[in-house]
Protein backbone atom coordinates (compact mmCIF):
# COMPACT_ATOMS: atom_id res chain seq x y z
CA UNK A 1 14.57 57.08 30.89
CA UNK A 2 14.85 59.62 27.75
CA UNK A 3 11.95 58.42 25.12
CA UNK A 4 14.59 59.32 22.49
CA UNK A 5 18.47 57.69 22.10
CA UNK A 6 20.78 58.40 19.16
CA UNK A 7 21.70 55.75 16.66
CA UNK A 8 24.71 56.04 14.72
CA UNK A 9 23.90 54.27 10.58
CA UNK A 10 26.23 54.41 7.91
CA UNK A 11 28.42 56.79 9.89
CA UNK A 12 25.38 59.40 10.49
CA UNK A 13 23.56 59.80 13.56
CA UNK A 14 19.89 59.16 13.69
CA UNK A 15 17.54 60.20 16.50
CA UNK A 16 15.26 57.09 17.77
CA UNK A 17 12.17 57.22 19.67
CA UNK A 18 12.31 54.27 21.94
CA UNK A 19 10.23 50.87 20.43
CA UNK A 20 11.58 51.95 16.96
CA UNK A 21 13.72 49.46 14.79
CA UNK A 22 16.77 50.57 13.25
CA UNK A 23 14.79 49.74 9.60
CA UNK A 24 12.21 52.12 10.41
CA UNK A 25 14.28 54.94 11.39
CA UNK A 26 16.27 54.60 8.39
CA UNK A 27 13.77 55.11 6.65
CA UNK A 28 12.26 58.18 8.25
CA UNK A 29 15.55 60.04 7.44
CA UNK A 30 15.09 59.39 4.03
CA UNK A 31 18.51 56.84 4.76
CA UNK A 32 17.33 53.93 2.86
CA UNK A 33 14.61 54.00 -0.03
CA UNK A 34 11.81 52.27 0.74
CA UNK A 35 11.02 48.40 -1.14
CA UNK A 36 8.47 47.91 -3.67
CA UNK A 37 5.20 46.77 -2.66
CA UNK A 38 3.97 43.70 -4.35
CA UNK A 39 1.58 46.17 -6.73
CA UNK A 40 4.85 48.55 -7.44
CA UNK A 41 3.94 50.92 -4.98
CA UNK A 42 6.56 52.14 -2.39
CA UNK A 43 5.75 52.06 1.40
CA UNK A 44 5.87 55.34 2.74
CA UNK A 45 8.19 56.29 5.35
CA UNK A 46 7.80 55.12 8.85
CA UNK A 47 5.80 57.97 11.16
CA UNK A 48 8.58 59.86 13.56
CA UNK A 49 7.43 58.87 16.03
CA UNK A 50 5.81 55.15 16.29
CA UNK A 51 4.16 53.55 18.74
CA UNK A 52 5.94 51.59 21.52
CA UNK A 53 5.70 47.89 21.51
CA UNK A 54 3.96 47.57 24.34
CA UNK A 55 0.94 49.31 22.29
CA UNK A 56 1.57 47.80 19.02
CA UNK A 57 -1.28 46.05 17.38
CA UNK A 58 -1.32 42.38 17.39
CA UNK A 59 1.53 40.45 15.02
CA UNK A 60 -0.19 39.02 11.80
CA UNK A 61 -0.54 35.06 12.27
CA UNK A 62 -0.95 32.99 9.40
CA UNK A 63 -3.48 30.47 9.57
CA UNK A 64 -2.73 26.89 7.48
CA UNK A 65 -6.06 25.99 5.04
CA UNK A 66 -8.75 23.33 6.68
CA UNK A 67 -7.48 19.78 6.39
CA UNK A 68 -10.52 18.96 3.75
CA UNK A 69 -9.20 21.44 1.43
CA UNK A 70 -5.39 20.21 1.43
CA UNK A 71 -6.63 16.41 1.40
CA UNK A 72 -4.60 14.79 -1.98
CA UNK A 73 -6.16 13.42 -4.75
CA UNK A 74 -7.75 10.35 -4.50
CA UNK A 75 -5.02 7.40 -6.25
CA UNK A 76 -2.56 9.70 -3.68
CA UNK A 77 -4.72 9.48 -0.24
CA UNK A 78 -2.88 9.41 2.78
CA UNK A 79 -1.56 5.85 4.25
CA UNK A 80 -4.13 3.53 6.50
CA UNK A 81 -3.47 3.56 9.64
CA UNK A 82 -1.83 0.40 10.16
CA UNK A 83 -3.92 -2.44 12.16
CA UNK A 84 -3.53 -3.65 15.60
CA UNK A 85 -1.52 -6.78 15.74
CA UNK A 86 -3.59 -9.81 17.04
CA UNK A 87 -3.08 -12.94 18.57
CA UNK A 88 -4.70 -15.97 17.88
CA UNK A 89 -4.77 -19.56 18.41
CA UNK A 90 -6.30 -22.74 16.56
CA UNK A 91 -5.52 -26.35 14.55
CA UNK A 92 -5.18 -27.36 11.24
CA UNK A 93 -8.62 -28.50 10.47
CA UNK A 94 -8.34 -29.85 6.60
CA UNK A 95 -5.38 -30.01 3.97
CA UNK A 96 -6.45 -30.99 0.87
CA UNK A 97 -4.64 -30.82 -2.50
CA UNK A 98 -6.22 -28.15 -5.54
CA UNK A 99 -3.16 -29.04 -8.13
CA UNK A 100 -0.27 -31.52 -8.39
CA UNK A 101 1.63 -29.77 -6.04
CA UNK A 102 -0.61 -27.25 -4.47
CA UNK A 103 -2.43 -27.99 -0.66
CA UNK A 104 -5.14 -26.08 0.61
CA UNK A 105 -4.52 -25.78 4.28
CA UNK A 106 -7.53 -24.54 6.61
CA UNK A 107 -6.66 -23.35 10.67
CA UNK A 108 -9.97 -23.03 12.67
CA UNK A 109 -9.19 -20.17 15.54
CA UNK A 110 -10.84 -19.65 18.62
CA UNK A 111 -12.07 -15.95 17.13
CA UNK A 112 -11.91 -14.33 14.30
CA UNK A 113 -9.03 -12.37 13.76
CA UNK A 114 -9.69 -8.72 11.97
CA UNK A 115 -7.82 -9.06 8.56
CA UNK A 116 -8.40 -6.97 5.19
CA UNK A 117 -8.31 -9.35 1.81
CA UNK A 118 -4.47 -9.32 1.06
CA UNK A 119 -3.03 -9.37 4.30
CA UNK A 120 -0.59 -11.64 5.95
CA UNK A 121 0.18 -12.79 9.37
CA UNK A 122 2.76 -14.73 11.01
CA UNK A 123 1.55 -18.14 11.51
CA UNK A 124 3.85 -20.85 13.47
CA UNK A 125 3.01 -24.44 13.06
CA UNK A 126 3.95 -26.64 15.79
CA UNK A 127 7.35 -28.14 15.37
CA UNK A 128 8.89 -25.28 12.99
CA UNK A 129 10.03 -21.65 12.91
CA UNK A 130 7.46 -18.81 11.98
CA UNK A 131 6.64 -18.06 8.57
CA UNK A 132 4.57 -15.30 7.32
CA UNK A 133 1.70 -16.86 5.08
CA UNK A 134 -1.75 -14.89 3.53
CA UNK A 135 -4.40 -16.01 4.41
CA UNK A 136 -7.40 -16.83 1.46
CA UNK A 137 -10.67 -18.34 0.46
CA UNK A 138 -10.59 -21.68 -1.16
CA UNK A 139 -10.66 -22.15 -4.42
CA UNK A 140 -14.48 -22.63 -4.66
CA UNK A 141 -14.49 -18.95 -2.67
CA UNK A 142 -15.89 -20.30 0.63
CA UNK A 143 -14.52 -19.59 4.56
CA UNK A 144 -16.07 -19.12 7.60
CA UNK A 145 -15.47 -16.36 10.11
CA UNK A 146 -13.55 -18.27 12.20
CA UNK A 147 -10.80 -20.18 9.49
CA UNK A 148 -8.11 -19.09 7.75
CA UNK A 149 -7.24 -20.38 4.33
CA UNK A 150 -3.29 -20.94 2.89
CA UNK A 151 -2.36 -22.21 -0.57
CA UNK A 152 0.72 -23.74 0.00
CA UNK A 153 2.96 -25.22 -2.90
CA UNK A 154 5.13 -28.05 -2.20
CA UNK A 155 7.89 -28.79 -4.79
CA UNK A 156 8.37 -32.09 -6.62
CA UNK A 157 12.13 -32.32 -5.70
CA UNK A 158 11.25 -32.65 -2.62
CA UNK A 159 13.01 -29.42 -0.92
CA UNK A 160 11.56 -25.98 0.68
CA UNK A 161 9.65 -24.94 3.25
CA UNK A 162 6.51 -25.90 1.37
CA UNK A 163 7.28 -29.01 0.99
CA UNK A 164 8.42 -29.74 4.72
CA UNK A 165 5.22 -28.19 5.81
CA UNK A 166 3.07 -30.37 4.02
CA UNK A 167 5.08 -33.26 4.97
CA UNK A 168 4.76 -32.72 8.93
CA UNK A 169 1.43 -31.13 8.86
CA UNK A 170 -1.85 -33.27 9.96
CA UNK A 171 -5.10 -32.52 11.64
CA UNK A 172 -5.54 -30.94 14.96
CA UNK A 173 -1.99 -29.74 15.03
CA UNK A 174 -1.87 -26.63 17.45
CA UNK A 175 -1.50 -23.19 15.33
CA UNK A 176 -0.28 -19.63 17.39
CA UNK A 177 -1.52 -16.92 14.67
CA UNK A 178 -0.31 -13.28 15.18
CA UNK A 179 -1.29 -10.51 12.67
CA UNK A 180 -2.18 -8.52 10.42
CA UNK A 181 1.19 -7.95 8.93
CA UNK A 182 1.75 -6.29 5.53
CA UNK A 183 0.53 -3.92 3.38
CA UNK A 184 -0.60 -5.30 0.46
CA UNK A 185 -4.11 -5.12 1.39
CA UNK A 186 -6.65 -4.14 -0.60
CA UNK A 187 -8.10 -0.38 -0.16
CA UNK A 188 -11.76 0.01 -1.83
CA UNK A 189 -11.91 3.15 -4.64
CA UNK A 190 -9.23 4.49 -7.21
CA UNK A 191 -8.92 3.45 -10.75
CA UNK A 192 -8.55 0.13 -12.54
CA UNK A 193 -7.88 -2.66 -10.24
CA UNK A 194 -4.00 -4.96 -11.82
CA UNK A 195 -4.17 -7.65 -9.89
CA UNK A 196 -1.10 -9.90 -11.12
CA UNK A 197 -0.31 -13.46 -8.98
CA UNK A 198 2.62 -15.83 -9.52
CA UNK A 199 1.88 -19.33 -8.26
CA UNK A 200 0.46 -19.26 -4.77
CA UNK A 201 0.69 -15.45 -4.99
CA UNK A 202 -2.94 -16.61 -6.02
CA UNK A 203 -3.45 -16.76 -2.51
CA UNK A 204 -3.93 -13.02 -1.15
CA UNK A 205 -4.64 -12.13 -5.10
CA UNK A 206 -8.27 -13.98 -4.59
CA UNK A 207 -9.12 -12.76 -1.41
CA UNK A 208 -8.60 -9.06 -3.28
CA UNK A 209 -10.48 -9.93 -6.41
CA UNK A 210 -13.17 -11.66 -4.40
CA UNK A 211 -13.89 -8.73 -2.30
CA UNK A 212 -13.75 -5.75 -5.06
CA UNK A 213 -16.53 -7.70 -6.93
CA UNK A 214 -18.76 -7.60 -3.57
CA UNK A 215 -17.65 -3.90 -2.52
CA UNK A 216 -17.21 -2.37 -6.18
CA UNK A 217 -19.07 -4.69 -8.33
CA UNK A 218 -18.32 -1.43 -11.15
CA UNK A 219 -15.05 -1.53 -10.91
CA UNK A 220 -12.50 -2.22 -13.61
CA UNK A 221 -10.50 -5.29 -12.99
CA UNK A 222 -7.49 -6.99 -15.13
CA UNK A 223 -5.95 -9.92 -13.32
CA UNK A 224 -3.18 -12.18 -14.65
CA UNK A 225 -2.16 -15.35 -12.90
CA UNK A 226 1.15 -17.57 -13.99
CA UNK A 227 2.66 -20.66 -12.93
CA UNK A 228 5.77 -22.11 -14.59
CA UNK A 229 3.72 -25.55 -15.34
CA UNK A 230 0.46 -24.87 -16.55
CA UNK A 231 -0.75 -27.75 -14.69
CA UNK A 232 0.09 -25.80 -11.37
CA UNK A 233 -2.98 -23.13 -12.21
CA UNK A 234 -5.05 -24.60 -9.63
CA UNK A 235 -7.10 -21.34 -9.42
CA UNK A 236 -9.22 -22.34 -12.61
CA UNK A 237 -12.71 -22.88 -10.30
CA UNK A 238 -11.97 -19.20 -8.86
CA UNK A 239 -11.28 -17.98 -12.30
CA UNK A 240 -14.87 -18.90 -13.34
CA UNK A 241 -16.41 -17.60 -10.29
CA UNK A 242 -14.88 -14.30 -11.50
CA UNK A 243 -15.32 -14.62 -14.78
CA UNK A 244 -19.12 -15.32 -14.07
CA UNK A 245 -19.55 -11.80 -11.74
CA UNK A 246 -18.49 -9.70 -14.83
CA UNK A 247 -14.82 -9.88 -14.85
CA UNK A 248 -13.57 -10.48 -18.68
CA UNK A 249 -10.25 -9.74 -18.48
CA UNK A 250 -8.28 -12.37 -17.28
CA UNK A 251 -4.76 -14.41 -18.47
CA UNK A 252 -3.65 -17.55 -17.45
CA UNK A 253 -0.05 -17.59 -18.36
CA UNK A 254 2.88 -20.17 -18.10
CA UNK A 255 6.64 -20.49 -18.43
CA UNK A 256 6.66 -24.01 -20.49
CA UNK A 257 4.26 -24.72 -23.49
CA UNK A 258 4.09 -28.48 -22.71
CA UNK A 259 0.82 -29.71 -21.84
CA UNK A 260 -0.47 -25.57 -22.38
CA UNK A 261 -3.84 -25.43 -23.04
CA UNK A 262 -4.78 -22.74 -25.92
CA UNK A 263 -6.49 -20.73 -23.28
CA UNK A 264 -3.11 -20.69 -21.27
CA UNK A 265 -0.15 -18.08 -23.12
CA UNK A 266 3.51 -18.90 -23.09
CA UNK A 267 6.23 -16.67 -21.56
CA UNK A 268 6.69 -14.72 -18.07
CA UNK A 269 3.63 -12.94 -16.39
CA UNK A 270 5.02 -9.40 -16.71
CA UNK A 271 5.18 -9.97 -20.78
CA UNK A 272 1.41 -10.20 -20.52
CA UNK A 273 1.16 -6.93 -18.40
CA UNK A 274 -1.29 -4.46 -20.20
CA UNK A 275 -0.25 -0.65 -20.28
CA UNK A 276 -0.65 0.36 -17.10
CA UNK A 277 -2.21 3.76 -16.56
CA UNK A 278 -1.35 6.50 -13.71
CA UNK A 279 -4.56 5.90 -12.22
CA UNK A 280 -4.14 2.32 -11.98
CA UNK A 281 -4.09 0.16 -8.53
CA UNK A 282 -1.63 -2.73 -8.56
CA UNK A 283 -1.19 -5.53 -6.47
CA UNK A 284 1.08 -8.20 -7.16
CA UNK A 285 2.18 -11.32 -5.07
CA UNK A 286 4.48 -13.68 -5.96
CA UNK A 287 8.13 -14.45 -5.84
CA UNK A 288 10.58 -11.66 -5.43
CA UNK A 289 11.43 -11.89 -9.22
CA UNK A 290 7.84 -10.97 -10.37
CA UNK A 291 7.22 -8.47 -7.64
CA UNK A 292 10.15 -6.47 -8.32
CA UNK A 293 9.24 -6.73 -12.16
CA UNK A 294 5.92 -5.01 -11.64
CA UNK A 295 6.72 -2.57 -9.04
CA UNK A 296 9.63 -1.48 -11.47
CA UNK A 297 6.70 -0.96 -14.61
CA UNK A 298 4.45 0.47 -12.34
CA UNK A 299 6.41 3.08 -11.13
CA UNK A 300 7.39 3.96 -14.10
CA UNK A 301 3.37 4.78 -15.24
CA UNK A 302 3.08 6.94 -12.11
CA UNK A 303 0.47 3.94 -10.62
CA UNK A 304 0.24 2.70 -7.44
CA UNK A 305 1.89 -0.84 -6.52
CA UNK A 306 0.86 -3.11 -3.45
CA UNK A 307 3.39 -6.13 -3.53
CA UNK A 308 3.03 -9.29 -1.58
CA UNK A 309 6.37 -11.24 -1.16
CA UNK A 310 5.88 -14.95 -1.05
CA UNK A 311 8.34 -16.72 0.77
CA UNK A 312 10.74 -18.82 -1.26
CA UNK A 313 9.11 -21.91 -1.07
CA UNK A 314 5.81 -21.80 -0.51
């Protein structure tokens, strides 16, 4: 085979070594003018005669940076991994009522099930449906490996799921417990901890605030709680744990000013929001009314937002 074949460009013919591109012997006839270099510089014209590819040098490869030094800021790190879902089994072991119309309930499992403060799991209580519930300390912030504590609110009128619960509920009931589910859970480091509860959003708010003050005992914390009667803030013994370990800012707020202590401020939770920061870490559980209240405000300030639904309800 002839090491040379003609090529016909822009109507002229052009003599090409084999293993040549068109480009480059366009540009050794002076065809086409070269491109600028990046420093202004023209590239020179291709050699006559260039090597063949099977001798050509190796083709540049690009190699991405090291993981460490593309990791993102801190208040942007990269998702947890999500937990394995568990299954457990137990019985209701004590229900006791914190407020006029709040219940602690306490289910004793056979082993402990591997949770992170602000998780949830689905919990079905014999004789009704599933329900995802969080599980908590009590109020006095005590629990043992092996329980898992729900506030649950049960409703004057008589109606919800809360109040049904209570209703049927008694000791040594059979519990099936499958979690972790959620991901409202708290994640150690960041800025200023917002930790905003709405009733028994209280619930997965404590198990949060509990843990930051063992983990980051430095760390900036703001938490408002709310309840539409003031006489539903059952959290006030977990208030003054957390008041007592250094935490000063706190709110107790509620919807109607009857029977409102002084400590206690009138209107809705999110009017009692301070100015959230980008560097803020928000968690809010509550109603869906609340939650999407925050998350909207947060956004807005560039923080991050960890909601908690509460089931309508409970």
């Amino acid at each position: 085979m002839s090491a040379r074949c003609s090529l016909v460009v822009n109507g002229k013919s052009v003599r090409v070594s084999t293993g040549d591109t068109p480009l480059e012997a366009a540009l050794a006839d002076g065809m086409i003018a070269p491109a600028l270099g990046l420093g202004g510089q023209g590239a020179g014209p291709a050699p006559r005669r260039a090597q063949s590819r099977a001798h050509r040098g190796e083709a540049l490869k690009l190699s991405l940076p090291r993981a460490a030094a593309i990791d993102p800021p801190q208040r942007f790190a990269l998702p947890t991994r999500p937990a394995a879902v568990q299954k457990r089994v137990g019985t209701v072991t004590e229900i006791s009522a914190v407020g006029p119309q709040t219940f602690q309930v306490v289910v004793t499992i056979t082993r402990r099930l591997a949770l992170e403060p602000g998780h949830g799991v689905e919990i079905t209580f014999a004789g009704f449906a599933p329900v995802t519930l969080s599980p908590t300390l009590r109020v006095d912030g005590s629990a043992e490996l092996n329980e898992l504590v729900f506030h649950i609110r049960q409703e004057r009128d008589g109606f919800g799921l809360g109040h049904e619960l209570i209703e049927a509920l008694a000791l040594d009931q059979p519990v099936k417990i499958k979690g972790p589910v959620g991901r409202g859970f708290y994640r150690s480091g960041g800025g200023r901890l917002v930790l905003v509860a709405a009733e028994t959003g209280f619930g997965p708010i404590w198990s949060i605030a509990h843990a930051a003050r063992y983990i980051e005992p430095a760390r900036d914390i703001v938490l408002l709680v709310g309840a539409r009667n003031p006489l539903d803030l059952y959290m006030r013994p977990a208030l003054d744990w957390l008041r007592a370990t250094g935490v000063t800012q706190i709110v107790s707020v509620s919807d109607r000013t009857r029977q409102r202590p002084p400590e206690v401020r009138p209107g809705p939770l999110t009017a009692h929001l301070p100015s959230l920061r980008s560097t803020d870490v928000v968690h809010v559980a509550g109603d869906a009314s609340t939650v999407g209240a925050v998350e909207v405000l947060a956004a807005k300030m560039g923080a991050r937002c960890h909601p908690i639904l509460i089931d309508a309800g409970i």
